[in-house]
C-alpha atoms as a PDB file:
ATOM      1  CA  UNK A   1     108.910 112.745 107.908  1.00  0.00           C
ATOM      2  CA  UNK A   2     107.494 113.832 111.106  1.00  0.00           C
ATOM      3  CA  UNK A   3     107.591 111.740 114.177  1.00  0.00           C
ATOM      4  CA  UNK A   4     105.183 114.410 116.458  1.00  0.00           C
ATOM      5  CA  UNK A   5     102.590 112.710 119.179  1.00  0.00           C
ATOM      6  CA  UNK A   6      99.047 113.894 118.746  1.00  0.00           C
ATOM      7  CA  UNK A   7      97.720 113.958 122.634  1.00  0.00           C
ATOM      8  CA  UNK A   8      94.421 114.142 124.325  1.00  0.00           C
ATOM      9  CA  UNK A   9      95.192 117.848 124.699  1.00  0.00           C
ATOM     10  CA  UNK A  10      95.448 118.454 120.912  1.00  0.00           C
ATOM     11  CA  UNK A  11      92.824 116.307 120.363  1.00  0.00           C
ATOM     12  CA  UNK A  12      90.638 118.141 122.899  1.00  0.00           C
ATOM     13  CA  UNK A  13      92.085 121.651 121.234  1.00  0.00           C
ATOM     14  CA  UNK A  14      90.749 120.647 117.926  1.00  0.00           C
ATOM     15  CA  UNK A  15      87.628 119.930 118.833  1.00  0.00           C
ATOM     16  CA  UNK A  16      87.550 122.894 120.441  1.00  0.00           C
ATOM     17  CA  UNK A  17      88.272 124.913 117.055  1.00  0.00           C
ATOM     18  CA  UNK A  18      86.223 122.736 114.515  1.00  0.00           C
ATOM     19  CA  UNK A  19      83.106 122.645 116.773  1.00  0.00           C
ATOM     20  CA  UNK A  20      83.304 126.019 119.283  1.00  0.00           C
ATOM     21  CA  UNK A  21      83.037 123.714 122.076  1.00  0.00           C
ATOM     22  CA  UNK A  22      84.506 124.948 125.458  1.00  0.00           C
ATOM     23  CA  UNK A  23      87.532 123.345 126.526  1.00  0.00           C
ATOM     24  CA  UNK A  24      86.069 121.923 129.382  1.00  0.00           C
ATOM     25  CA  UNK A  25      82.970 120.548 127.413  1.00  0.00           C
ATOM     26  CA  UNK A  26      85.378 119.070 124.533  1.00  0.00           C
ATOM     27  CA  UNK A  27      87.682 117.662 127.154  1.00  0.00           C
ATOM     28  CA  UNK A  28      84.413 115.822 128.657  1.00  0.00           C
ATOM     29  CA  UNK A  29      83.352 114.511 125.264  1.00  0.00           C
ATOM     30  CA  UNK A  30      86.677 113.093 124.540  1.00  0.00           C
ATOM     31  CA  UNK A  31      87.078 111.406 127.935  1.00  0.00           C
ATOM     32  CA  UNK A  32      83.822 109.812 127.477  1.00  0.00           C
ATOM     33  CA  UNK A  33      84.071 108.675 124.071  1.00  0.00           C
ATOM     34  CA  UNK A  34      87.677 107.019 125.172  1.00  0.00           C
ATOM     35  CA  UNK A  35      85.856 105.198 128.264  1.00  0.00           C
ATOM     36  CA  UNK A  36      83.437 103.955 126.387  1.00  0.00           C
ATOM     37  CA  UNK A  37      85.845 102.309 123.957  1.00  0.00           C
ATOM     38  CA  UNK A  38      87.712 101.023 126.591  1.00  0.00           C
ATOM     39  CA  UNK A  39      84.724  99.780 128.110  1.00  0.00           C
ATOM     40  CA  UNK A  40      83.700  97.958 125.170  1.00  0.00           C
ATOM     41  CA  UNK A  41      86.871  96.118 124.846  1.00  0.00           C
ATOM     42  CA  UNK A  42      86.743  95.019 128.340  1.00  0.00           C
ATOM     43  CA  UNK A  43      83.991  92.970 127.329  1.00  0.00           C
ATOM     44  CA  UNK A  44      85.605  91.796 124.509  1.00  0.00           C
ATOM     45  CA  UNK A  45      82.901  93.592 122.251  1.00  0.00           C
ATOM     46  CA  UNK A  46      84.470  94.915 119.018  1.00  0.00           C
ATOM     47  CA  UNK A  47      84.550  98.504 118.046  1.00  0.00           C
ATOM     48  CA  UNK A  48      84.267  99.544 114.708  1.00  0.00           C
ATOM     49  CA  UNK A  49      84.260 103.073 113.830  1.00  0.00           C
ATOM     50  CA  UNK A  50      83.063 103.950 110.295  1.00  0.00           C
ATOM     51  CA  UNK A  51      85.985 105.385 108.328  1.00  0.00           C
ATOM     52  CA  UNK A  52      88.703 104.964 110.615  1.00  0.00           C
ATOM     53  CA  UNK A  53      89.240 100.996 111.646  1.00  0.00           C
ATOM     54  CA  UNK A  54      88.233  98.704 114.107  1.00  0.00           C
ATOM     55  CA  UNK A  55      89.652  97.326 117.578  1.00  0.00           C
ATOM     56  CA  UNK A  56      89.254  93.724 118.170  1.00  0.00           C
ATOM     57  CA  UNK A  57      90.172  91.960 121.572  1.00  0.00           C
ATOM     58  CA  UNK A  58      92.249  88.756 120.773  1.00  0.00           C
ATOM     59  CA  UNK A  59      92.845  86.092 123.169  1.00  0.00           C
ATOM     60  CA  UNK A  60      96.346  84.712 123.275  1.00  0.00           C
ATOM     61  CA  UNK A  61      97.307  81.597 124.361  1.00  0.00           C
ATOM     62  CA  UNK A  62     100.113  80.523 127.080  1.00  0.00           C
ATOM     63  CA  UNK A  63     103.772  79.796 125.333  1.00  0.00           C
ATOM     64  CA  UNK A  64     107.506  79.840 125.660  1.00  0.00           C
ATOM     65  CA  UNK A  65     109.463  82.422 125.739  1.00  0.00           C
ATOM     66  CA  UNK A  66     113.367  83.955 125.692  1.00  0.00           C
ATOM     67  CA  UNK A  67     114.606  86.676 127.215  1.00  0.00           C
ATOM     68  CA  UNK A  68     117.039  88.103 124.584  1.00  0.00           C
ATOM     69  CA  UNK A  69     119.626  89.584 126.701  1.00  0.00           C
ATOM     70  CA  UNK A  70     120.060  86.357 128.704  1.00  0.00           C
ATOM     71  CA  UNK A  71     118.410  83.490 126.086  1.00  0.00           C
ATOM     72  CA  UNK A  72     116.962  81.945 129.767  1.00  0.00           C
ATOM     73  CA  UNK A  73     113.907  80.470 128.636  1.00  0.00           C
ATOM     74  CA  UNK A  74     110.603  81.837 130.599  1.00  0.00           C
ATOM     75  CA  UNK A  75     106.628  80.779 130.029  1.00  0.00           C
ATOM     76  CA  UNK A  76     104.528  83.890 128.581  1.00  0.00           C
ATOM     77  CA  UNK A  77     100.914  83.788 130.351  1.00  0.00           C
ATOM     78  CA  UNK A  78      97.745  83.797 128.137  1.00  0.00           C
ATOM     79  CA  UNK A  79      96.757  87.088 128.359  1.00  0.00           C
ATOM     80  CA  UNK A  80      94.319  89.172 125.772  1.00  0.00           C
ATOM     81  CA  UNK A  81      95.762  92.017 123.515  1.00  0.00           C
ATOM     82  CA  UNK A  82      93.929  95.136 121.904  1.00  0.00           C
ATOM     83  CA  UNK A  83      94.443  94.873 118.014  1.00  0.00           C
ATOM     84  CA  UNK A  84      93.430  97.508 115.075  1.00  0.00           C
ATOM     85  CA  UNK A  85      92.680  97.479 111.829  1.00  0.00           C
ATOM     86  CA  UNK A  86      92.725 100.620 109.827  1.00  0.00           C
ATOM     87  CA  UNK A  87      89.730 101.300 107.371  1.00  0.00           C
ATOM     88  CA  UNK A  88      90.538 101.305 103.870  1.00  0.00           C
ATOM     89  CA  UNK A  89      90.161 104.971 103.526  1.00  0.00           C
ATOM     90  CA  UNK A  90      92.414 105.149 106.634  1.00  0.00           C
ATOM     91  CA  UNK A  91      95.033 103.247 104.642  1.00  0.00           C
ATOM     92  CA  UNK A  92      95.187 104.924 101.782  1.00  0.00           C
ATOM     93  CA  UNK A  93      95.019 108.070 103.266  1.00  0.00           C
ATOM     94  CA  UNK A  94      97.911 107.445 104.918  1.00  0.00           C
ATOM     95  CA  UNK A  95      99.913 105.824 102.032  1.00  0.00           C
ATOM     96  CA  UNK A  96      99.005 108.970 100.027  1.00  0.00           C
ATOM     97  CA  UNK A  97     100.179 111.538 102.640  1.00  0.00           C
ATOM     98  CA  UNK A  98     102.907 113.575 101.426  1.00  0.00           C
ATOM     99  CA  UNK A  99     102.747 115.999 104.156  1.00  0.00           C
END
């Protein structure tokens, strides 16, 4: 099993290759694409991309925590979190894999 990173750079890199892009041009696209997904989720809209999953801002409420090293008890601020949800083609491609 392989535990490799895929970065920007590779990501950029292969679109490079699959579409003949310039760097610079597929770098550009990629950036974009990113900030407008991050955009999105900044106000809390949902992203769902066909094939590949969805990200859903969820709102989490204020609650008690505990440091484990120490057990002191400290209060966790409401705060909202980024979650995914793979596709089902995204799942079972990745069940599948046998690389």
């Amino acid at each position: 099993m392989s535990n490799k990173t895929v970065t920007r750079v590779e990501i950029s890199d292969a679109i490079v290759r699959e579409v003949g892009l310039t760097r610079q041009e597929s770098g550009d696209i990629l950036d974009r694409v990113l900030d407008l997904i991050g955009k999105s989720l900044e106000h809390e809209n949902e992203v769902k991309l066909s094939r590949f999953g969805n990200f859903v801002v969820r709102k989490k409420a204020a609650r008690a925590g505990r440091n484990p090293k120490t057990g002191v008890e400290a209060k966790i601020s409401a705060r909202r979190v980024v979650t995914f949800k793979p596709s089902p083609l995204l799942k079972t491609a990745v069940e599948t894999d046998d690389d």
